[in-house]
N, C-alpha and C. Protein backbone atom coordinates (compact mmCIF):
# COMPACT_ATOMS: atom_id res chain seq x y z
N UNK A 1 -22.29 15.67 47.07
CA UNK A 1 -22.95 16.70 46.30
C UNK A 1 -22.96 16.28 44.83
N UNK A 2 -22.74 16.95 43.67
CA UNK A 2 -22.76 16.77 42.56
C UNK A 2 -21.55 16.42 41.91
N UNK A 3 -21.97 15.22 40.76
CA UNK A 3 -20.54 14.81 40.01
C UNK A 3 -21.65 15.72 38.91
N UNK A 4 -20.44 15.85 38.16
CA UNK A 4 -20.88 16.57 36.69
C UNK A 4 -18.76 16.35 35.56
N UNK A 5 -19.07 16.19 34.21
CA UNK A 5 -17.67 16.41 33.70
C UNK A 5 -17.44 17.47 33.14
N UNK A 6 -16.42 18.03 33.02
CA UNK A 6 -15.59 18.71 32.04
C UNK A 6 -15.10 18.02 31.17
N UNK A 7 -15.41 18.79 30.01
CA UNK A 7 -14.72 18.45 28.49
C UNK A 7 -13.30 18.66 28.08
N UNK A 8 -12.70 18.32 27.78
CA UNK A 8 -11.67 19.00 27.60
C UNK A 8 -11.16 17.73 26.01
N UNK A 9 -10.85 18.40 24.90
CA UNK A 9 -10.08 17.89 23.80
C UNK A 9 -11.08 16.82 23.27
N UNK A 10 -12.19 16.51 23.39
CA UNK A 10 -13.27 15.50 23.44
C UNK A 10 -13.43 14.17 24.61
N UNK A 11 -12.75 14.54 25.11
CA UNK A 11 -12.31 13.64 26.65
C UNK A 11 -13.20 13.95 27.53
N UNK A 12 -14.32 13.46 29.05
CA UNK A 12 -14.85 13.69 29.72
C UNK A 12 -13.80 13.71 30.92
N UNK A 13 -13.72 14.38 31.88
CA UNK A 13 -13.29 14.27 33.07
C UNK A 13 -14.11 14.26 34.17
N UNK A 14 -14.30 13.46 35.11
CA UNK A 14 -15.21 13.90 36.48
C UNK A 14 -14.58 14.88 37.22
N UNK A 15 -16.03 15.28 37.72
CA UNK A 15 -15.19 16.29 38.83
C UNK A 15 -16.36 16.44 39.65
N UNK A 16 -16.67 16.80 40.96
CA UNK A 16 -17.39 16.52 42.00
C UNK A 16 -17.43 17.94 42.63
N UNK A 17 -18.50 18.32 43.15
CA UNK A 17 -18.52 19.07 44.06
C UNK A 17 -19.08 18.80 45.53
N UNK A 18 -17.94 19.31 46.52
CA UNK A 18 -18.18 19.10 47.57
C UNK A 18 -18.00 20.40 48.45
N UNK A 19 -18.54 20.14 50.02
CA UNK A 19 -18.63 21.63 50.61
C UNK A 19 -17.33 21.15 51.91
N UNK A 20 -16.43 22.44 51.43
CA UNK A 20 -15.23 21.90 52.78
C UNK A 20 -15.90 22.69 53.81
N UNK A 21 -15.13 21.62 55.04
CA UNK A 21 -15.02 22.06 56.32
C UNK A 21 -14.72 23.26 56.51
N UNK A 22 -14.87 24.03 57.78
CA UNK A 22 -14.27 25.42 58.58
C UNK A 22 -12.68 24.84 58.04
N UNK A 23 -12.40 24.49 58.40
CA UNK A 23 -10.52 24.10 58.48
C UNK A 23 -10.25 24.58 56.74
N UNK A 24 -11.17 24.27 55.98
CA UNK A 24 -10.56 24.26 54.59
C UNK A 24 -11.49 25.73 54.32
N UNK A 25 -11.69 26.26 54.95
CA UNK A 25 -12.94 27.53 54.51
C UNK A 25 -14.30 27.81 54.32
N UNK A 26 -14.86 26.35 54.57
CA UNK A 26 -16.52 26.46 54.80
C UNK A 26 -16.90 26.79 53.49
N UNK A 27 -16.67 26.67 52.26
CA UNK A 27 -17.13 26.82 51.56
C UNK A 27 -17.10 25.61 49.57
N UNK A 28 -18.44 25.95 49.20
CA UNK A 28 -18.79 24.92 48.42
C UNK A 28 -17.58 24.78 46.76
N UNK A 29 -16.67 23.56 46.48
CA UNK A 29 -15.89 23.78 45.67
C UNK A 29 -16.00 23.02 44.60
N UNK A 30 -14.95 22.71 43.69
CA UNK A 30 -14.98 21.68 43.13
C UNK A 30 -13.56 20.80 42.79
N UNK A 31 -13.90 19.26 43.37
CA UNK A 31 -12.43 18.70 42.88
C UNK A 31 -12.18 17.59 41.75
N UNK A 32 -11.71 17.38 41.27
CA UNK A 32 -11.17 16.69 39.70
C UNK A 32 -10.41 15.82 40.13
N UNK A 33 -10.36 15.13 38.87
CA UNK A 33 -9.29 13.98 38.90
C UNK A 33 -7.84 14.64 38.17
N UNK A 34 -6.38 14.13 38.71
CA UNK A 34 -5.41 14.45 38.11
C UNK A 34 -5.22 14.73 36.64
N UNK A 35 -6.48 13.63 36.38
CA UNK A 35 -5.68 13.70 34.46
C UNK A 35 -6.33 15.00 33.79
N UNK A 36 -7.56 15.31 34.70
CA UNK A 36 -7.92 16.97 33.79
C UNK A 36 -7.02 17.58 33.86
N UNK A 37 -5.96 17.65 35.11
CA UNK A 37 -5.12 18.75 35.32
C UNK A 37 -4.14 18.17 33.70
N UNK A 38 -3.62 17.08 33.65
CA UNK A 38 -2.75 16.64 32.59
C UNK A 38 -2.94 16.93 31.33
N UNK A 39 -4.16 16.66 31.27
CA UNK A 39 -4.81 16.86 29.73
C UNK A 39 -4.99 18.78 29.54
N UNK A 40 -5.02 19.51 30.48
CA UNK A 40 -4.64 20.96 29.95
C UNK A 40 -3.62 21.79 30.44
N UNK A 41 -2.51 20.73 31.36
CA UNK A 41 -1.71 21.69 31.17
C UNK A 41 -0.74 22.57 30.43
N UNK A 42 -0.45 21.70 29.07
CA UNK A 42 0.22 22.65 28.53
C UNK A 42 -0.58 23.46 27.88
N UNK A 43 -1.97 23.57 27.36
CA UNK A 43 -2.63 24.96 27.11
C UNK A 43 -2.70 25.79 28.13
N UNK A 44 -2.48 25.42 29.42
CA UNK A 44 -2.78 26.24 30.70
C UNK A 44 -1.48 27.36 30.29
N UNK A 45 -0.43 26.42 30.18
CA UNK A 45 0.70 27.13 30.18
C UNK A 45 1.06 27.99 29.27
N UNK A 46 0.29 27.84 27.84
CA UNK A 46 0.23 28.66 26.98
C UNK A 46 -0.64 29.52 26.70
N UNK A 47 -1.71 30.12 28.53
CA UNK A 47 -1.91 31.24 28.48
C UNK A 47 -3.80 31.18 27.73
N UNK A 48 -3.96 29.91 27.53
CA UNK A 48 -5.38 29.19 26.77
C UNK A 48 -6.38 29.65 27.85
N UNK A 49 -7.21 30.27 27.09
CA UNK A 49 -8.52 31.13 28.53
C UNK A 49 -9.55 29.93 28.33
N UNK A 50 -9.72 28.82 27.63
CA UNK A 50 -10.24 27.61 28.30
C UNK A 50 -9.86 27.38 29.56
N UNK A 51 -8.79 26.70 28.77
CA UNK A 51 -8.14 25.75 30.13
C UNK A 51 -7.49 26.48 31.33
N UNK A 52 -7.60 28.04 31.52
CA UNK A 52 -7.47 29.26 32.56
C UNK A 52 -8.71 28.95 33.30
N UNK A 53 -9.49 28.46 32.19
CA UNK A 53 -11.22 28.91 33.18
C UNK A 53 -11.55 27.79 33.94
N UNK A 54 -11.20 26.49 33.50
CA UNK A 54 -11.24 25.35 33.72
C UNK A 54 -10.24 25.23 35.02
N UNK A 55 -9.11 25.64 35.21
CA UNK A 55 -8.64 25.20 36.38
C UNK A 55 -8.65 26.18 37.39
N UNK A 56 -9.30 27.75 36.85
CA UNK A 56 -9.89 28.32 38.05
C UNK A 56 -11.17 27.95 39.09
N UNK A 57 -11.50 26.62 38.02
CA UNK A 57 -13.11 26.62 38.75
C UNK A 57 -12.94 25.52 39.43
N UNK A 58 -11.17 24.53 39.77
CA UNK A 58 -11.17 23.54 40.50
C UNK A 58 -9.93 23.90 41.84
N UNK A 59 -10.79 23.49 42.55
CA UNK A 59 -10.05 23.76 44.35
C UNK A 59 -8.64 22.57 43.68
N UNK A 60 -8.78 21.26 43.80
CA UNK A 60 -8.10 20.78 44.10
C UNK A 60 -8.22 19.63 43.33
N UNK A 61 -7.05 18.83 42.73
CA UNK A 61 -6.89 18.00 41.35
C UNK A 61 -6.25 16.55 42.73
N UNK A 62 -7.46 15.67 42.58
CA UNK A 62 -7.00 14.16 43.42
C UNK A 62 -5.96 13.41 42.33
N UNK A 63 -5.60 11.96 43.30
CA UNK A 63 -4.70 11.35 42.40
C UNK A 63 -5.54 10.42 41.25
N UNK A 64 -5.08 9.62 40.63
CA UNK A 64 -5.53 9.12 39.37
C UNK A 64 -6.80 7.82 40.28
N UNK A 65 -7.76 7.99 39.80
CA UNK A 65 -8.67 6.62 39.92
C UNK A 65 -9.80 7.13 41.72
N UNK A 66 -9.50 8.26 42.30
CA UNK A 66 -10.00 8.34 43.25
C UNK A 66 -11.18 8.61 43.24
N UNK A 67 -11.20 10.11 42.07
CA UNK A 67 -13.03 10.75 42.34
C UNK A 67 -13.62 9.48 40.93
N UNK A 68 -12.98 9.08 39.87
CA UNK A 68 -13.55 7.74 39.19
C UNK A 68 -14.30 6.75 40.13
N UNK A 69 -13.95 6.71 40.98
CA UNK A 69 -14.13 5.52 42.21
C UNK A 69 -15.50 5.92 42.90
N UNK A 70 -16.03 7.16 42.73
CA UNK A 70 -17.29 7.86 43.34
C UNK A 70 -17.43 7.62 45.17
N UNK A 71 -16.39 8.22 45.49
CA UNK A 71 -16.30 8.72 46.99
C UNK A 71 -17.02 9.43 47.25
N UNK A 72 -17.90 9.44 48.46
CA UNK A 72 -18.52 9.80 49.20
C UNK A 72 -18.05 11.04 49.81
N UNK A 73 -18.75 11.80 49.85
CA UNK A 73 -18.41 13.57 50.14
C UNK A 73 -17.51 13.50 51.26
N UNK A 74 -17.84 12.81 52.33
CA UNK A 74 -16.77 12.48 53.80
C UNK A 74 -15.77 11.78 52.89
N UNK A 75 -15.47 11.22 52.12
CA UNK A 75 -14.53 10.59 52.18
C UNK A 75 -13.37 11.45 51.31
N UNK A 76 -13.98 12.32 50.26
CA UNK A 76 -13.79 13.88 49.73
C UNK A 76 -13.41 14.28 50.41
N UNK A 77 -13.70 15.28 51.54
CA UNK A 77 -13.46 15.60 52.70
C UNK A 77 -11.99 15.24 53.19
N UNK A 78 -12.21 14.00 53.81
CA UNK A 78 -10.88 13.40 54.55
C UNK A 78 -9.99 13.73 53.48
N UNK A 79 -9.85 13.12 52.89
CA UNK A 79 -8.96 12.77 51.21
C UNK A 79 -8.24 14.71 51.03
N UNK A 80 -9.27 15.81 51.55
CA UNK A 80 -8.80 17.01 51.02
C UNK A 80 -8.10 17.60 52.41
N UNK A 81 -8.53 17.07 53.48
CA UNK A 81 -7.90 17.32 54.92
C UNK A 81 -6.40 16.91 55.13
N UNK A 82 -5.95 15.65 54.38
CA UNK A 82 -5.26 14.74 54.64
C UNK A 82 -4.02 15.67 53.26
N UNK A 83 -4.16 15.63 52.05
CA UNK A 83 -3.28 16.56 51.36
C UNK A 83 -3.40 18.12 51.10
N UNK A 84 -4.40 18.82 51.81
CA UNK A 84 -4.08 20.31 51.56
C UNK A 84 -3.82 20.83 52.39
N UNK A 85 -4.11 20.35 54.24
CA UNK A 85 -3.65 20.95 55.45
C UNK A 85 -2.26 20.46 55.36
């Protein structure tokens, strides 16, 4: 489906949207790379309605270099089967 980034601090992050399986809820999400999660968590933690809005709008934060790598929605998929079940 769609890559598009988030901004965060003047930094781009990827982040992808893909549509999970029945197993994960049948429905269309979006997942990121770890370092967005890094790069706002301590505003997250300090309550920052950016970076609140920003990690409400991501299902699930991969490890470093995966969605960079531009995986293929199945392979999204597997990759979200394999650490969220």
């Amino acid at each position: 489906m769609n890559k598009y980034f988030k901004e965060w601090n003047g930094k781009k992050f990827p982040v992808r949207e893909v549509e999970l399986p029945e197993e994960l809820g049948g429905f269309v999400t979006n997942v990121a790379t770890i370092e967005l999660w890094d790069a706002i968590e301590d505003a997250y933690n300090a309550n920052d309605k950016t970076a609140n809005n920003i990690d409400d709008s991501i299902y699930f934060y991969c490890e470093r270099g995966f969605i960079e790598g531009d995986p293929t929605d199945e392979k999204i998929v597997e990759y979200l089967i394999k650490y969220v079940c």
